[in-house]
PDB file of N, CA and C in Angstrom:
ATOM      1  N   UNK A   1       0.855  -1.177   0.000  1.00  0.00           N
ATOM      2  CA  UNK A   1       0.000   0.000   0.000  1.00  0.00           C
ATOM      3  C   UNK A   1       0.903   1.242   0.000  1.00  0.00           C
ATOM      4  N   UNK A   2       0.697   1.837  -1.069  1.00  0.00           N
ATOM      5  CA  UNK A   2       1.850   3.311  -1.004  1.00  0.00           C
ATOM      6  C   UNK A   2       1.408   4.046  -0.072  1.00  0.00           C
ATOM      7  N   UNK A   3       2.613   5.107  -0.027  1.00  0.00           N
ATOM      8  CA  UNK A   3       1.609   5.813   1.463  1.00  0.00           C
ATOM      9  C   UNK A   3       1.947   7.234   0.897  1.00  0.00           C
ATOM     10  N   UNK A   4       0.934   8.172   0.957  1.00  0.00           N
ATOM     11  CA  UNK A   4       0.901   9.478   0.302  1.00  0.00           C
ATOM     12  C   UNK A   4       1.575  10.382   0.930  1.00  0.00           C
ATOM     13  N   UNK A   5       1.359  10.229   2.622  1.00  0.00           N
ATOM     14  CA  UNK A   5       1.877  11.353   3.568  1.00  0.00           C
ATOM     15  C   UNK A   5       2.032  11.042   4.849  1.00  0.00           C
ATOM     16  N   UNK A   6       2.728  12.183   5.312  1.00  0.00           N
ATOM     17  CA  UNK A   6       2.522  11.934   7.099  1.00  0.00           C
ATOM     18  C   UNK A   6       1.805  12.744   7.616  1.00  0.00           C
ATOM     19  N   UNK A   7       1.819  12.405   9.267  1.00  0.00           N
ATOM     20  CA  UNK A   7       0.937  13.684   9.886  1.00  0.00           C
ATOM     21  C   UNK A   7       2.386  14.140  10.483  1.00  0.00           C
ATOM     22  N   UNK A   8       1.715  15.409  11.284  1.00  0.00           N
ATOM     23  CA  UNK A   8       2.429  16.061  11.631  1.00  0.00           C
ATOM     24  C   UNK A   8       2.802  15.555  13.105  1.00  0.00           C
ATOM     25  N   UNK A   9       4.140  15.101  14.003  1.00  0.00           N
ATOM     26  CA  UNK A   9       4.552  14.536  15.178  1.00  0.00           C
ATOM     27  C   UNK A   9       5.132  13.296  14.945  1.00  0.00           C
ATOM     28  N   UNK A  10       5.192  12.539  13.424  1.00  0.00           N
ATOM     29  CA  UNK A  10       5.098  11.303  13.285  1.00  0.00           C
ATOM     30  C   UNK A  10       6.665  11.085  13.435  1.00  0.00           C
ATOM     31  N   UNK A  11       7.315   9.957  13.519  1.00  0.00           N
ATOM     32  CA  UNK A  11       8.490   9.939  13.609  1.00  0.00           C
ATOM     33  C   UNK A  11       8.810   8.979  12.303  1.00  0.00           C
ATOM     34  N   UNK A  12       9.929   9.606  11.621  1.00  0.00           N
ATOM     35  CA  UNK A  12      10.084   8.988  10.435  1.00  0.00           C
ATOM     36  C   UNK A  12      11.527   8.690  10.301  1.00  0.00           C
ATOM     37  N   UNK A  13      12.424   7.589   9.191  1.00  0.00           N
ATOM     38  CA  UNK A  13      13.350   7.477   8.660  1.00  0.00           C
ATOM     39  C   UNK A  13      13.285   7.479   7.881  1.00  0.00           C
ATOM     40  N   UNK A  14      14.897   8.353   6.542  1.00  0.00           N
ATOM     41  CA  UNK A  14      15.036   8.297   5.764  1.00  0.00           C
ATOM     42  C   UNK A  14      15.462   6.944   5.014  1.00  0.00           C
ATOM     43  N   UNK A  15      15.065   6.578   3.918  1.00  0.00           N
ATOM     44  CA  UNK A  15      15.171   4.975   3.483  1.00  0.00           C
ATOM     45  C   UNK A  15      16.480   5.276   2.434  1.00  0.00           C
ATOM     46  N   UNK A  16      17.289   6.392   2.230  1.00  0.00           N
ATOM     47  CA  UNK A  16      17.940   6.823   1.229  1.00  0.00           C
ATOM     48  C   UNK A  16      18.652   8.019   1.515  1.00  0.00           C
ATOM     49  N   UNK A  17      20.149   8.609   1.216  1.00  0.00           N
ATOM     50  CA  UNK A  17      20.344   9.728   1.874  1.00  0.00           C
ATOM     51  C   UNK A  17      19.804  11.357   1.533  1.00  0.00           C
ATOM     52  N   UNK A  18      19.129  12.125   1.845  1.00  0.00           N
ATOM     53  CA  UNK A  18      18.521  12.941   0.773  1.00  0.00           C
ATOM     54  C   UNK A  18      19.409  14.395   0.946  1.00  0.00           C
ATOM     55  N   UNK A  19      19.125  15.375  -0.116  1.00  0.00           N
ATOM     56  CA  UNK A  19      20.425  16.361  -0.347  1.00  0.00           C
ATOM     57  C   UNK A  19      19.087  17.688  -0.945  1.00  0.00           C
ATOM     58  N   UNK A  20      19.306  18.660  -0.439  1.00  0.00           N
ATOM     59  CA  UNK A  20      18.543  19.915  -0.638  1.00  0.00           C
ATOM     60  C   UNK A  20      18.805  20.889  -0.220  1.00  0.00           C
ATOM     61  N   UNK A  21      17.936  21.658   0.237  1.00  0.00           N
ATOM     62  CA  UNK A  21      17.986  23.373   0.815  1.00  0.00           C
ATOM     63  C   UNK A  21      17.384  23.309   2.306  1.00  0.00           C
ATOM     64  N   UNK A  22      17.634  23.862   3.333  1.00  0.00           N
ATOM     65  CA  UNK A  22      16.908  24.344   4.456  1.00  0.00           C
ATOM     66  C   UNK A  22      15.640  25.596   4.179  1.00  0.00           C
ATOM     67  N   UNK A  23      15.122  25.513   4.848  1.00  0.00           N
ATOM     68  CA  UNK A  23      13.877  26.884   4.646  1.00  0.00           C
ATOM     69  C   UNK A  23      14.429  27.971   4.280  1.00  0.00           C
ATOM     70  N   UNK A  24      16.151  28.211   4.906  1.00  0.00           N
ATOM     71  CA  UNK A  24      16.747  29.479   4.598  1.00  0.00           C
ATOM     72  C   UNK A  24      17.395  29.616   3.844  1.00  0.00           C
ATOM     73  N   UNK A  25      17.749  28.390   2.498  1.00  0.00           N
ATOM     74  CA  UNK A  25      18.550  28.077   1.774  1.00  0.00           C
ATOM     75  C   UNK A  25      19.668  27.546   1.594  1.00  0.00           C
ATOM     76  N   UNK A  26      20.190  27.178   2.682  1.00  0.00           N
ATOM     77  CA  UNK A  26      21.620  26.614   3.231  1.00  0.00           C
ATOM     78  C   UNK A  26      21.559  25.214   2.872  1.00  0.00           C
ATOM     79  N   UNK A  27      22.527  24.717   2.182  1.00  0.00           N
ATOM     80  CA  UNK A  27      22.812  23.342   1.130  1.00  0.00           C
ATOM     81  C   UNK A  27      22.301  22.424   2.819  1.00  0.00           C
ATOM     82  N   UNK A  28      21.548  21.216   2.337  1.00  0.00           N
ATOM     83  CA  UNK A  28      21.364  20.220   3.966  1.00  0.00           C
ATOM     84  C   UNK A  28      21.544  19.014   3.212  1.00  0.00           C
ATOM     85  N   UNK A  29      22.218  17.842   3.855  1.00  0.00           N
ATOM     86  CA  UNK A  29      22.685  16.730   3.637  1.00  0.00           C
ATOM     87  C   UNK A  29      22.170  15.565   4.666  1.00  0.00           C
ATOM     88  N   UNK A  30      21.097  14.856   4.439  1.00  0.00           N
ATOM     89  CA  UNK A  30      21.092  14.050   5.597  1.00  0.00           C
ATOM     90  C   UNK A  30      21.256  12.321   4.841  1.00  0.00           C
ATOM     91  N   UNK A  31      21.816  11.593   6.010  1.00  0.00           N
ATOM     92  CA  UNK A  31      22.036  10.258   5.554  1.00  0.00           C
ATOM     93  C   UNK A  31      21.350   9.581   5.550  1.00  0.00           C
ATOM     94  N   UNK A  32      21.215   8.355   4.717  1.00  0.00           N
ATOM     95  CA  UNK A  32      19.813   7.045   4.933  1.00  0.00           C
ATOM     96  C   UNK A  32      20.189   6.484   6.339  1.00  0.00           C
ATOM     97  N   UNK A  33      18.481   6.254   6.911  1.00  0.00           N
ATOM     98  CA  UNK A  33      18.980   5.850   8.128  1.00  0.00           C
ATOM     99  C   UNK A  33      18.421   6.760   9.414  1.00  0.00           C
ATOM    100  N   UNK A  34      18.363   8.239   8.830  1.00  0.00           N
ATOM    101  CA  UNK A  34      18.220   9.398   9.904  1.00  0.00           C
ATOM    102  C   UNK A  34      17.086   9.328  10.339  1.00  0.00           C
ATOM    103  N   UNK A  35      17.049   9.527  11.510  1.00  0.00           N
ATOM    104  CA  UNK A  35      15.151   9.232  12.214  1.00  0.00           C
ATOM    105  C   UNK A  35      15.006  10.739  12.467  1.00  0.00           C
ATOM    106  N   UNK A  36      13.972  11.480  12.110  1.00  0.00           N
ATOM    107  CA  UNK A  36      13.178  13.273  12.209  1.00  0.00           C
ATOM    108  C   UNK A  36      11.843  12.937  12.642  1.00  0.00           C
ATOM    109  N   UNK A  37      11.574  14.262  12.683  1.00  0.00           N
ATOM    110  CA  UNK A  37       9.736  14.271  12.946  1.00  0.00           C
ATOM    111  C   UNK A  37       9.601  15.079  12.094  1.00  0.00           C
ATOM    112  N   UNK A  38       8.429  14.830  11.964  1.00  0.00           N
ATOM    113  CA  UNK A  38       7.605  15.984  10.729  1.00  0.00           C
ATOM    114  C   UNK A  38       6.969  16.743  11.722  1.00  0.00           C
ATOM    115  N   UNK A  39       7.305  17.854  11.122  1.00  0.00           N
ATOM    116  CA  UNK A  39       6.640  19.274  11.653  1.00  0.00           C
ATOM    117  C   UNK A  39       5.697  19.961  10.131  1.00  0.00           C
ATOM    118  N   UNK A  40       5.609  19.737   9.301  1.00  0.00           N
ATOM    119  CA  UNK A  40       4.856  20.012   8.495  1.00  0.00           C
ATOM    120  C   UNK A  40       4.012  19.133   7.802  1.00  0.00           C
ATOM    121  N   UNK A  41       3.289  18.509   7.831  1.00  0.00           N
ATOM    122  CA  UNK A  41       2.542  17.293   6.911  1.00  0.00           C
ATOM    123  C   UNK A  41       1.401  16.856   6.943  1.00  0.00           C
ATOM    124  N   UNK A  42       0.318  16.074   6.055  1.00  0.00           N
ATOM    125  CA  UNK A  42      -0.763  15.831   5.759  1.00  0.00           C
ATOM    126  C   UNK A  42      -0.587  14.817   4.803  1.00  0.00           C
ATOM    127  N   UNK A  43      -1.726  13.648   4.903  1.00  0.00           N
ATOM    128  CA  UNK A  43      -1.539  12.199   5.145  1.00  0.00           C
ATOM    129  C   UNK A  43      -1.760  12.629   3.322  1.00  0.00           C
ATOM    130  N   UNK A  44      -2.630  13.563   2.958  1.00  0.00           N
ATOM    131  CA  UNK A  44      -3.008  13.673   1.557  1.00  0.00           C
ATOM    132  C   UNK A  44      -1.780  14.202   0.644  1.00  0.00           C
ATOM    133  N   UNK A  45      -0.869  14.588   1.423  1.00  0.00           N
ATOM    134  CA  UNK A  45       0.011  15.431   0.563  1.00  0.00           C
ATOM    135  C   UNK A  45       1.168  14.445   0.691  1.00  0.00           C
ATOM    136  N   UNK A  46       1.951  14.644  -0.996  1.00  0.00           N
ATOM    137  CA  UNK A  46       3.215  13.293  -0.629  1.00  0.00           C
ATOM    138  C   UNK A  46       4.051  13.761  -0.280  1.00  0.00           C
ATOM    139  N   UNK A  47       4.663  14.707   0.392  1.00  0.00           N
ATOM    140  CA  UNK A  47       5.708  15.451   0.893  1.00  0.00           C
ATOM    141  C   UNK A  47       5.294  16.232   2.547  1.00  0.00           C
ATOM    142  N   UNK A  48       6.846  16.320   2.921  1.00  0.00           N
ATOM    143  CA  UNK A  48       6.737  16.869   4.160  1.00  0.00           C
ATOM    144  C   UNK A  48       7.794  17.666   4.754  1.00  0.00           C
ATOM    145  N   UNK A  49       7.805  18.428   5.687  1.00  0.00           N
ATOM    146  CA  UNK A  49       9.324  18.814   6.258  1.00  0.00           C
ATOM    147  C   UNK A  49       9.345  18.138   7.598  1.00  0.00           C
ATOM    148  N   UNK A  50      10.256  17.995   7.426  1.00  0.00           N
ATOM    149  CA  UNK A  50      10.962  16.882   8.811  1.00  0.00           C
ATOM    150  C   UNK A  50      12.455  17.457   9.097  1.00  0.00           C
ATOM    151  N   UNK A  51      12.567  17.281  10.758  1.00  0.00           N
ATOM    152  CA  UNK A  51      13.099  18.554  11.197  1.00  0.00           C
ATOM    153  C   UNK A  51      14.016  16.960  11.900  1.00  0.00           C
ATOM    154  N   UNK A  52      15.287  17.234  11.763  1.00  0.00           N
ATOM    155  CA  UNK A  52      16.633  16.003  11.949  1.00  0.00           C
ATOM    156  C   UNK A  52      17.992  16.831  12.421  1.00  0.00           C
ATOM    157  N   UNK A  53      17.714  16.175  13.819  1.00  0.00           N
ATOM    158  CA  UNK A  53      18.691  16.229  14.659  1.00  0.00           C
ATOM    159  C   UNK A  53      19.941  15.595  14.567  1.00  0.00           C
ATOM    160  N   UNK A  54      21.596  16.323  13.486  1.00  0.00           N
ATOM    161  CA  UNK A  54      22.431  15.282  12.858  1.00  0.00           C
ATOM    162  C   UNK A  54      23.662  15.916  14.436  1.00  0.00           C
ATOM    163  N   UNK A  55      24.131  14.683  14.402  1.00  0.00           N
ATOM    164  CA  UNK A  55      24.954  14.527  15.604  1.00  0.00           C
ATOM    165  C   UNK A  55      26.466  14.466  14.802  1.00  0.00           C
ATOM    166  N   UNK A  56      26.984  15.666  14.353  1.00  0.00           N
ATOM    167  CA  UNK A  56      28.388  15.648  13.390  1.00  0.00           C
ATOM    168  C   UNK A  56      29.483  15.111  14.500  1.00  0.00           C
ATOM    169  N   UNK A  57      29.580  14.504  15.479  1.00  0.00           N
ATOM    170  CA  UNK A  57      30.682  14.572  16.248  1.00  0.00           C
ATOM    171  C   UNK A  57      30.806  13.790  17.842  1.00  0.00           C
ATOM    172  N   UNK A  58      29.687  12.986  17.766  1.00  0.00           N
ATOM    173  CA  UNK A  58      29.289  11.962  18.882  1.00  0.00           C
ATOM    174  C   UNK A  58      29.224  13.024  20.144  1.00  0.00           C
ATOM    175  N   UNK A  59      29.165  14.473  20.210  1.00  0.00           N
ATOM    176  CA  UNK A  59      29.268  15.510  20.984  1.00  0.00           C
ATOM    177  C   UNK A  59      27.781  16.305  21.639  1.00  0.00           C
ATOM    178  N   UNK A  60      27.495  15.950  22.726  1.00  0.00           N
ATOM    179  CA  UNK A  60      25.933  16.561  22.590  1.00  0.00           C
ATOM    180  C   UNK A  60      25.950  18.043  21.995  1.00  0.00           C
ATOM    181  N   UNK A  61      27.527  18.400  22.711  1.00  0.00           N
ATOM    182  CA  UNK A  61      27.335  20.132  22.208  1.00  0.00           C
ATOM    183  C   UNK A  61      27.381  20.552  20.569  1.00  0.00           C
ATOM    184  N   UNK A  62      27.558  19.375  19.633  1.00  0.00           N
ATOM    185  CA  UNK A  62      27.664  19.077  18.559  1.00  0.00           C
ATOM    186  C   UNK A  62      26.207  18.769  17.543  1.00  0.00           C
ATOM    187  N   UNK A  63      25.336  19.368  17.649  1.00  0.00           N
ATOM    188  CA  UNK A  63      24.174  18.784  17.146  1.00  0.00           C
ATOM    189  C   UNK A  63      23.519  19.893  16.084  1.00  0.00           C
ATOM    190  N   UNK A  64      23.674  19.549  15.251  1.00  0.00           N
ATOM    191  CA  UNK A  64      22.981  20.657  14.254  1.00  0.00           C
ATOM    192  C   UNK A  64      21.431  20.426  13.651  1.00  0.00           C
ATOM    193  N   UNK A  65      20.112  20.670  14.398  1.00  0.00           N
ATOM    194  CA  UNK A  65      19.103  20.675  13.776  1.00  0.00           C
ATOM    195  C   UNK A  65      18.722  21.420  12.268  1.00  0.00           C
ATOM    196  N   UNK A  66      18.398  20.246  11.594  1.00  0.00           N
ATOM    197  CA  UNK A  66      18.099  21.098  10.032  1.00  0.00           C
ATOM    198  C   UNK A  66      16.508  20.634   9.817  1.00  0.00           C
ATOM    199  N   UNK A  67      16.250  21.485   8.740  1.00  0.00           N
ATOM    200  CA  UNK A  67      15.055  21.008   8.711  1.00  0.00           C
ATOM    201  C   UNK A  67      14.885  20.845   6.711  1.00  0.00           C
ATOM    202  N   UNK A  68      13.971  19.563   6.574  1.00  0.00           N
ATOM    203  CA  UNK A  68      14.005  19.774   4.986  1.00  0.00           C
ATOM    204  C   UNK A  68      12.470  19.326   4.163  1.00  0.00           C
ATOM    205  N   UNK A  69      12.712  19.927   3.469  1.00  0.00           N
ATOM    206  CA  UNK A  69      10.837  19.044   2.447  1.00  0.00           C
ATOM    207  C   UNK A  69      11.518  17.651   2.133  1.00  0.00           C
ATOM    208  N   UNK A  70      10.725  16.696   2.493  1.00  0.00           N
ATOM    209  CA  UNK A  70      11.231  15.111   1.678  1.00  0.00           C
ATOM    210  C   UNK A  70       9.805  14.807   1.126  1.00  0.00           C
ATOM    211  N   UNK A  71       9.987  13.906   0.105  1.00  0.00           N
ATOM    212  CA  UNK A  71       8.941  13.520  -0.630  1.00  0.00           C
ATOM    213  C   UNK A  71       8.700  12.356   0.618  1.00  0.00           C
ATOM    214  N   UNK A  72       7.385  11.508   0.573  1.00  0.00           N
ATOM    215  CA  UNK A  72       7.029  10.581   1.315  1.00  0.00           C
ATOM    216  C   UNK A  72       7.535   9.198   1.033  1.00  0.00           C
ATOM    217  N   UNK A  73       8.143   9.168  -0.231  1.00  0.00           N
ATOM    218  CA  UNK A  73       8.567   7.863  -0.687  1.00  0.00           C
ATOM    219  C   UNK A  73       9.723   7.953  -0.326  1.00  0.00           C
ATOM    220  N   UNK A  74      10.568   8.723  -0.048  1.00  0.00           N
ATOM    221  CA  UNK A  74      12.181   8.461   0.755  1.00  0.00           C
ATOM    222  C   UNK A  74      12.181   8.550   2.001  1.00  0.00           C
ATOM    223  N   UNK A  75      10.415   8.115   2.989  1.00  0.00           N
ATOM    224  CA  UNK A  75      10.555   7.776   3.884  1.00  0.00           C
ATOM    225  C   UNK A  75       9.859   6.676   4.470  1.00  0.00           C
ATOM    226  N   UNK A  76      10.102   6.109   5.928  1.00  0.00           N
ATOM    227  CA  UNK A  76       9.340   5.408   6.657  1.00  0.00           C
ATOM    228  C   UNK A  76       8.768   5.193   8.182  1.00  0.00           C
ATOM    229  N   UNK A  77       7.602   5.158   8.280  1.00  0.00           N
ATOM    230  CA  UNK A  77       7.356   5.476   9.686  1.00  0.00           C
ATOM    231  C   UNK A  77       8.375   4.838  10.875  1.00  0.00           C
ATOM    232  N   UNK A  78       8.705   5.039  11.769  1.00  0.00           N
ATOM    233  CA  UNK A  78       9.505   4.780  12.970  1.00  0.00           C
ATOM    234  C   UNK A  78       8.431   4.564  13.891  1.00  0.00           C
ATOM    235  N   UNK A  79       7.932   2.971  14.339  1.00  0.00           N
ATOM    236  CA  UNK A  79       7.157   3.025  15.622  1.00  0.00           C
ATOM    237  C   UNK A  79       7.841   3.458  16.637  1.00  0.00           C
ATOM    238  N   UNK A  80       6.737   4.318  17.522  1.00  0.00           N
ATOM    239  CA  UNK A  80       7.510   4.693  18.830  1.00  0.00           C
ATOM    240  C   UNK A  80       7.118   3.653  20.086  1.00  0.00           C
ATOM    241  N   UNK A  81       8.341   3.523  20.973  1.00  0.00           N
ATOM    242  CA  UNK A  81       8.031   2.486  21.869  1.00  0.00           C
ATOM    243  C   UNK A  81       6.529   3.209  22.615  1.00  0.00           C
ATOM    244  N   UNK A  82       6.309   1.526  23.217  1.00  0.00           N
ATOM    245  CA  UNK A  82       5.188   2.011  24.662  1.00  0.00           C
ATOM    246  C   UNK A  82       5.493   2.393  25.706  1.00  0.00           C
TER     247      UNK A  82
END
């Protein structure tokens, strides 16, 4: 069953590494694999922005939140534990 969209809170991984713009234009690089949440999305729409917390440096003080549009097909839901 394809899946068109997410909602918004959902927790997702990238199935592929994806490469674009931030909201402010700044080149963003994230790897397959990366788990985000969507902060922008609707189950009808095939795209979303999902906001990914990349850890460049095993450093907590090291954490660069980006945020990017991904289509819905370079992703997959992440169940969250109980």
């Amino acid at each position: 069953m394809p899946i068109d969209g997410y909602n918004e809170m959902d927790m997702v991984r990238t199935i592929r590494p994806l490469q674009g713009e931030d909201p402010y234009g700044d080149p963003v690089t994230v790897p397959a694999g990366e788990v985000g949440t969507v902060i922008v999305g609707r189950p009808e729409v095939p795209y979303c922005h999902v906001d990914f917390d990349l850890d460049s440096s095993g450093s907590a003080d090291d954490i660069n939140s980006v945020t990017l549009v991904v289509a819905a097909e370079d992703l997959e839901l992440v169940e969250r534990a109980s």
